[in-house]
N, C-alpha and C. Protein backbone atom coordinates (compact mmCIF):
# COMPACT_ATOMS: atom_id res chain seq x y z
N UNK A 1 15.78 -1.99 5.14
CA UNK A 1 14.50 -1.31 5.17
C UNK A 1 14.55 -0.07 4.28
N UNK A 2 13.85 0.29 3.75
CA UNK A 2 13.48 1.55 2.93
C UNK A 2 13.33 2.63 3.56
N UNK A 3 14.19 3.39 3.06
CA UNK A 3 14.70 5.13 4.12
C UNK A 3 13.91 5.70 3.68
N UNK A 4 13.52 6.82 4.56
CA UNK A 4 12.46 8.04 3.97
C UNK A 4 13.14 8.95 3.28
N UNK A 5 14.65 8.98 2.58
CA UNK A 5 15.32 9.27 1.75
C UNK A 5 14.53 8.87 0.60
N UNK A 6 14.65 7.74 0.13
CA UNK A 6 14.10 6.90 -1.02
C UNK A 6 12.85 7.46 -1.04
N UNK A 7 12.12 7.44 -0.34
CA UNK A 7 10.49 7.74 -0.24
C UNK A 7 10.30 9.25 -1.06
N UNK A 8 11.40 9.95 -0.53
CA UNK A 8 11.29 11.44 -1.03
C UNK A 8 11.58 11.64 -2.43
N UNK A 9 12.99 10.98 -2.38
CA UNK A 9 14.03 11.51 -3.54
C UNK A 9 13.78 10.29 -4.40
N UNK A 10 12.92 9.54 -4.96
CA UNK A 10 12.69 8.11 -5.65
C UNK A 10 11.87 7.86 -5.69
N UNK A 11 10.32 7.75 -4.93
CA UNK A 11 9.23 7.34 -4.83
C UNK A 11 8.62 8.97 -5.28
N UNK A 12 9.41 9.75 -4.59
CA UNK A 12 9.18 11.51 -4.95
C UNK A 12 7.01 11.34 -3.87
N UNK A 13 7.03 10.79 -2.67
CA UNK A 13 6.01 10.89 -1.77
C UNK A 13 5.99 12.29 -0.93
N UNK A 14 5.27 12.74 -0.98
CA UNK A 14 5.05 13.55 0.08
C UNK A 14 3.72 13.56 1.22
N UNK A 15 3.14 12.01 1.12
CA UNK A 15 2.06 12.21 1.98
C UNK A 15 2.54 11.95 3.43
N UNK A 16 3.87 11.04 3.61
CA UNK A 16 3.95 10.88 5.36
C UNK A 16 5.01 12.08 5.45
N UNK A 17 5.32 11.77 7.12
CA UNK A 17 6.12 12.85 7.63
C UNK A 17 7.31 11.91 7.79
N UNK A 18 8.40 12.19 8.18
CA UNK A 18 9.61 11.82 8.39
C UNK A 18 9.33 10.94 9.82
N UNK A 19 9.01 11.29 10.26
CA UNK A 19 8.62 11.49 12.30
C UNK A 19 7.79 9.41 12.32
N UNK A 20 7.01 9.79 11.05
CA UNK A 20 5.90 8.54 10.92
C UNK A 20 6.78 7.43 9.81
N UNK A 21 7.49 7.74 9.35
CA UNK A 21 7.87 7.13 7.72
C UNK A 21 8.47 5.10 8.69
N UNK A 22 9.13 5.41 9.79
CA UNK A 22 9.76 4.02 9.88
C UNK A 22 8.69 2.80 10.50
N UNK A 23 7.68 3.49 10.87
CA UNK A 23 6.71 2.95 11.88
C UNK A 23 6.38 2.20 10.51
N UNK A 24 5.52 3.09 9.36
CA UNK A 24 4.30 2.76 8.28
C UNK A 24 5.44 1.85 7.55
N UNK A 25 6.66 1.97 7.09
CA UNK A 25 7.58 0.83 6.08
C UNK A 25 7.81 0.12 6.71
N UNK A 26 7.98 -0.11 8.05
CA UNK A 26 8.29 -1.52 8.52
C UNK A 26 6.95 -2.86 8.85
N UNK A 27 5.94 -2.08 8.87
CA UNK A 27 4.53 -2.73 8.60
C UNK A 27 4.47 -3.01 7.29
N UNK A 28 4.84 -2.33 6.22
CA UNK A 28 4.32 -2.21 5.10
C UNK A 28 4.93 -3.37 4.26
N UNK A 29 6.66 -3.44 4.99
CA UNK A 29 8.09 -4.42 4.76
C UNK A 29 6.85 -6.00 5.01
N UNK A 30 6.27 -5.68 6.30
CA UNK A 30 5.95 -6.99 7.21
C UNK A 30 4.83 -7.49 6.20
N UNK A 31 4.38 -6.73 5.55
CA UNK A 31 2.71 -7.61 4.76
C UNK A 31 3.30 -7.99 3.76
N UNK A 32 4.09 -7.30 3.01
CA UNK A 32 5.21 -7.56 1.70
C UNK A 32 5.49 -9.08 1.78
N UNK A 33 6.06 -9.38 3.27
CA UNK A 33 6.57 -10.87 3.27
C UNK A 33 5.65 -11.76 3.29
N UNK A 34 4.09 -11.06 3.95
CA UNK A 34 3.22 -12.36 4.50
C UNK A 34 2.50 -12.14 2.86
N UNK A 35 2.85 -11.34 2.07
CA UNK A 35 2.32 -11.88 0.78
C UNK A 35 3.30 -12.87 -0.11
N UNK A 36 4.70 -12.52 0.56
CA UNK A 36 5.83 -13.61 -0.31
C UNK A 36 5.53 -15.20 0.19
N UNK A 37 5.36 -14.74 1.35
CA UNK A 37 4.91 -16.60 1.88
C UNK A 37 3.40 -16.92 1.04
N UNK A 38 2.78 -16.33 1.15
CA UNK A 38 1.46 -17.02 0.43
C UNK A 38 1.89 -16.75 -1.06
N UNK A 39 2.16 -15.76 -2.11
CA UNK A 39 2.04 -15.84 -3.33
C UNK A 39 3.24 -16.13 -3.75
N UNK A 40 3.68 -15.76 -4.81
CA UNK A 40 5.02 -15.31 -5.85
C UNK A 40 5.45 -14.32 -5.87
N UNK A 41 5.87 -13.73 -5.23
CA UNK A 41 6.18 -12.24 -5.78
C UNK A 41 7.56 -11.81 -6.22
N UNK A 42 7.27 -11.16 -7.62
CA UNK A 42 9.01 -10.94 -8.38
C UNK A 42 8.97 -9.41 -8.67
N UNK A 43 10.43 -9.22 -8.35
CA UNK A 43 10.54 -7.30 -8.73
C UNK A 43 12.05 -7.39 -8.16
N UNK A 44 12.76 -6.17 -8.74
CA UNK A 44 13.82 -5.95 -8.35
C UNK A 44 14.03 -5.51 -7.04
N UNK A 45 14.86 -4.84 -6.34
CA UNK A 45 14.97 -4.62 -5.33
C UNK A 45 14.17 -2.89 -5.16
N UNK A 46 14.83 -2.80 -6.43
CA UNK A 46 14.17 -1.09 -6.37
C UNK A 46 12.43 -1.22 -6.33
N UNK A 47 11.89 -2.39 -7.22
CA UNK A 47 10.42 -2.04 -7.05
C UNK A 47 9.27 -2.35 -6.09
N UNK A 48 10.56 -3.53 -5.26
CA UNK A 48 10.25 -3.98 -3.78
C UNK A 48 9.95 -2.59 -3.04
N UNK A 49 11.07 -1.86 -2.98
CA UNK A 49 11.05 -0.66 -2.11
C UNK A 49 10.14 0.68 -2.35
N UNK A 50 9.79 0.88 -3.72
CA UNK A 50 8.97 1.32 -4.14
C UNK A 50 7.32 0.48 -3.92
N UNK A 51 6.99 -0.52 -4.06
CA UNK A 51 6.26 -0.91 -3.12
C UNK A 51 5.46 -0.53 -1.90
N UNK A 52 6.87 -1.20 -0.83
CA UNK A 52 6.78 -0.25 0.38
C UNK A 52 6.07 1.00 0.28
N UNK A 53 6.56 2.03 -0.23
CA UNK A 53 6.30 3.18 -0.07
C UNK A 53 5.05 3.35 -0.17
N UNK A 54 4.15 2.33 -1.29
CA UNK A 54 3.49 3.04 -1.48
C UNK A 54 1.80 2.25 -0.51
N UNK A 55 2.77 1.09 -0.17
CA UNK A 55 1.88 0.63 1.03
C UNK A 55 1.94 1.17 2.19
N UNK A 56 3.04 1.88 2.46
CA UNK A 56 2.87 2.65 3.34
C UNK A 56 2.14 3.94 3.65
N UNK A 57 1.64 4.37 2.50
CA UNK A 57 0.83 5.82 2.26
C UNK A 57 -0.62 4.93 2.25
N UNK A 58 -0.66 3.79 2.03
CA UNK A 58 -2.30 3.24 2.37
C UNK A 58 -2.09 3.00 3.70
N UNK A 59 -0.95 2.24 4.29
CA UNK A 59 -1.13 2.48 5.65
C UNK A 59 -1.64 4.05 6.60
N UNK A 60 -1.38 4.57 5.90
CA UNK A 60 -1.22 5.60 6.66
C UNK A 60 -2.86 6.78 6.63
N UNK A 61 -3.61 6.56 5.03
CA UNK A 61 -4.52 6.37 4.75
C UNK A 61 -5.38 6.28 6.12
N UNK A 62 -5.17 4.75 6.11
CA UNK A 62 -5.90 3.79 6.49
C UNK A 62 -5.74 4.33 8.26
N UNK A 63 -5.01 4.62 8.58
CA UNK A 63 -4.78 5.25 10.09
C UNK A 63 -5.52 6.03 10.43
N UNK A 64 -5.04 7.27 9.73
CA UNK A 64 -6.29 8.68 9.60
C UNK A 64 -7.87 8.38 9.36
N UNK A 65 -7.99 7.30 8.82
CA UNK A 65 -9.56 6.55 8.42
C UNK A 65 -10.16 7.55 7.51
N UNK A 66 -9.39 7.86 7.00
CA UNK A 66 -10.05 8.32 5.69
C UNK A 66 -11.37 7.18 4.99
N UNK A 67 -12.14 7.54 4.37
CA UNK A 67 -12.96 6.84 4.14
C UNK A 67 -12.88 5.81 2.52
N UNK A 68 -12.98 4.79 2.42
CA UNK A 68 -12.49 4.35 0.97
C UNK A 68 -13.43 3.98 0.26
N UNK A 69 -13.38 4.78 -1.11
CA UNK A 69 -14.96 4.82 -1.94
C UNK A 69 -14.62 2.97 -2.15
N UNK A 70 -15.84 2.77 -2.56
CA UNK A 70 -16.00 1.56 -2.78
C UNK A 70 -16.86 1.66 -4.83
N UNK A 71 -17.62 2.34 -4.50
CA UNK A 71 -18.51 3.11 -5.85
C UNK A 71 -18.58 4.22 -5.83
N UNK A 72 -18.82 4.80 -7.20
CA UNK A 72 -19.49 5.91 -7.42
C UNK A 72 -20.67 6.19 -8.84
N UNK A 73 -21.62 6.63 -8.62
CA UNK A 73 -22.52 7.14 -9.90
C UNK A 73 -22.40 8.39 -10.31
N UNK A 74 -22.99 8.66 -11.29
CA UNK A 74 -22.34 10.29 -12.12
C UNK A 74 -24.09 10.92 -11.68
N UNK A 75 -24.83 9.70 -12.37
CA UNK A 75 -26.29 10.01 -12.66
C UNK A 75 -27.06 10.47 -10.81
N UNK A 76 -27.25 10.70 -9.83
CA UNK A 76 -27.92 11.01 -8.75
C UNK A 76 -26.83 11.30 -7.74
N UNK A 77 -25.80 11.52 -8.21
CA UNK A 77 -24.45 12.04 -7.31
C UNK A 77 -24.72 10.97 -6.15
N UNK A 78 -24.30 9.65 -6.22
CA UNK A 78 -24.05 8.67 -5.08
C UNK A 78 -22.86 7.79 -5.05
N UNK A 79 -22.52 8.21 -3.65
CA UNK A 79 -21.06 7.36 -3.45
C UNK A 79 -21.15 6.64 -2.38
N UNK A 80 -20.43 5.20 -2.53
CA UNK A 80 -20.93 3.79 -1.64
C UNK A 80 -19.12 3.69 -0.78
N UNK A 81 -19.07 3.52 -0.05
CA UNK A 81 -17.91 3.37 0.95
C UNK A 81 -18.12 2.21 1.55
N UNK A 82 -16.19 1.50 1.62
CA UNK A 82 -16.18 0.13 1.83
C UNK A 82 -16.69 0.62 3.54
N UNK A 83 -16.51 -0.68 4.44
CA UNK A 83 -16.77 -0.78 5.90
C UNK A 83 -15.74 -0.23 6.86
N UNK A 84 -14.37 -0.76 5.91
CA UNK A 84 -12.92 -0.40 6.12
C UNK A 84 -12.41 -1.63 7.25
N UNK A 85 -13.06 -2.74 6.76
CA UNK A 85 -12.17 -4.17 7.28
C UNK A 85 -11.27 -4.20 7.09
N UNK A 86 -10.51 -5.51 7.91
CA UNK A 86 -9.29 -5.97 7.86
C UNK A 86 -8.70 -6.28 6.36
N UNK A 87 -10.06 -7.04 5.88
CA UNK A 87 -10.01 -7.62 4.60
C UNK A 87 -9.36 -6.24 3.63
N UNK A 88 -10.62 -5.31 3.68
CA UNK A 88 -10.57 -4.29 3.10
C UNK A 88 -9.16 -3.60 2.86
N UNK A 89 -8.12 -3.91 4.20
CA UNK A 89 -7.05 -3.05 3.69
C UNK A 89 -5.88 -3.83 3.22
N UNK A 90 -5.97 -5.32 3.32
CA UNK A 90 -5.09 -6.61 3.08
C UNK A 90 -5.57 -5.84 1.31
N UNK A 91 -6.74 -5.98 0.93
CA UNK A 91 -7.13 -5.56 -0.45
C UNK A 91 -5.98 -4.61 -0.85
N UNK A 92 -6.35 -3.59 -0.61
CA UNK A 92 -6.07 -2.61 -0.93
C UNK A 92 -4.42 -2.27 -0.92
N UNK A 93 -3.34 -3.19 -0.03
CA UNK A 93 -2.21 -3.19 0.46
C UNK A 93 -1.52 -3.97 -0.90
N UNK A 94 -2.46 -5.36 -1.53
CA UNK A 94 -2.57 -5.89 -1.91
C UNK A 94 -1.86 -5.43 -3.88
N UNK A 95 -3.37 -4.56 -3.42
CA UNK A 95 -3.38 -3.65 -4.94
C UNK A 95 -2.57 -2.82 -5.24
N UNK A 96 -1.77 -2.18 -4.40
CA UNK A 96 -0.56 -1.10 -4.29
C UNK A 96 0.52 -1.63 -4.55
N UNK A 97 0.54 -2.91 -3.71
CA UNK A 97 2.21 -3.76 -4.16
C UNK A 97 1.77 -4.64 -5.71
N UNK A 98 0.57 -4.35 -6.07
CA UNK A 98 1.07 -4.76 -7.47
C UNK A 98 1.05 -4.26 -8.44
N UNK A 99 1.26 -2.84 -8.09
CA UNK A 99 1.58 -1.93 -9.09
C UNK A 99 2.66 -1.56 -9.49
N UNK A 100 3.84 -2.17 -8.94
CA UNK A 100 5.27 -2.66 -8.40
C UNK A 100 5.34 -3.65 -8.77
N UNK A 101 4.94 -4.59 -8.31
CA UNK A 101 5.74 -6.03 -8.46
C UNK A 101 5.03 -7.24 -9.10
N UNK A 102 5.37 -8.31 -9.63
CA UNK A 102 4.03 -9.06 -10.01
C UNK A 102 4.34 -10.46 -9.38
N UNK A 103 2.51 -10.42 -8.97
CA UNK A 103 2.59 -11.20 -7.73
C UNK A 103 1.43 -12.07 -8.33
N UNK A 104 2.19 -13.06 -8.16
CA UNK A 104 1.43 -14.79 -8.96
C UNK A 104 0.52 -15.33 -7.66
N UNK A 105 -0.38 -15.96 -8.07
CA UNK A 105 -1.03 -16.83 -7.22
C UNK A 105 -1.11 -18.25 -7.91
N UNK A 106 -0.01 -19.22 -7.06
CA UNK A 106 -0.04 -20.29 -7.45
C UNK A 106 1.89 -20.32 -8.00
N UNK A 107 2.21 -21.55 -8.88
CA UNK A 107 3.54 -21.74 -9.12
C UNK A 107 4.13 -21.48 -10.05
């Protein structure tokens, strides 16, 4: 599992706390896989774990319920926010680990 060592000194995160860090990477470990069973996913070990980390700061996001723009306009200052579904954060968990790793759909 990915230490909140790594998180600090490697990922260089400072949004979780130490107290929270094993709860949010071991969820974060757990979607990692249920995306290896459905897709492809290739990366070294380091960008696996880097990954993590950084699904874990959407986890964690996503806890606090912060709100997640969905849009924005420049012209009448309007901003559209997702619902914050299930879907919504599979998305978004989604989009983080593939900024890390590259993850095929299909063979």
């Amino acid at each position: 599992m990915t230490s909140y060592e790594f998180y600090v000194n490697s990922y260089m995160g400072t949004e979780i706390p130490e107290a929270e860090f094993p709860a949010l990477a071991a969820r974060a470990a757990e979607e990692l896989k249920r995306f290896s069973r459905i897709y492809r996913v290739e990366g070294t070990p380091v960008e696996h774990a880097m990954a993590v980390c950084a699904m874990a700061e959407v986890l964690r996001a996503w806890n606090s319920r912060r709100p997640w723009v969905k849009g924005e306009s420049v012209g009448s200052a309007s901003v559209q926010y997702t619902d914050g579904g299930e879907d919504s954060l599979r998305r978004a968990l989604y989009r983080k680990a593939g900024v890390f790793l590259d993850i095929y759909r299909g063979v």
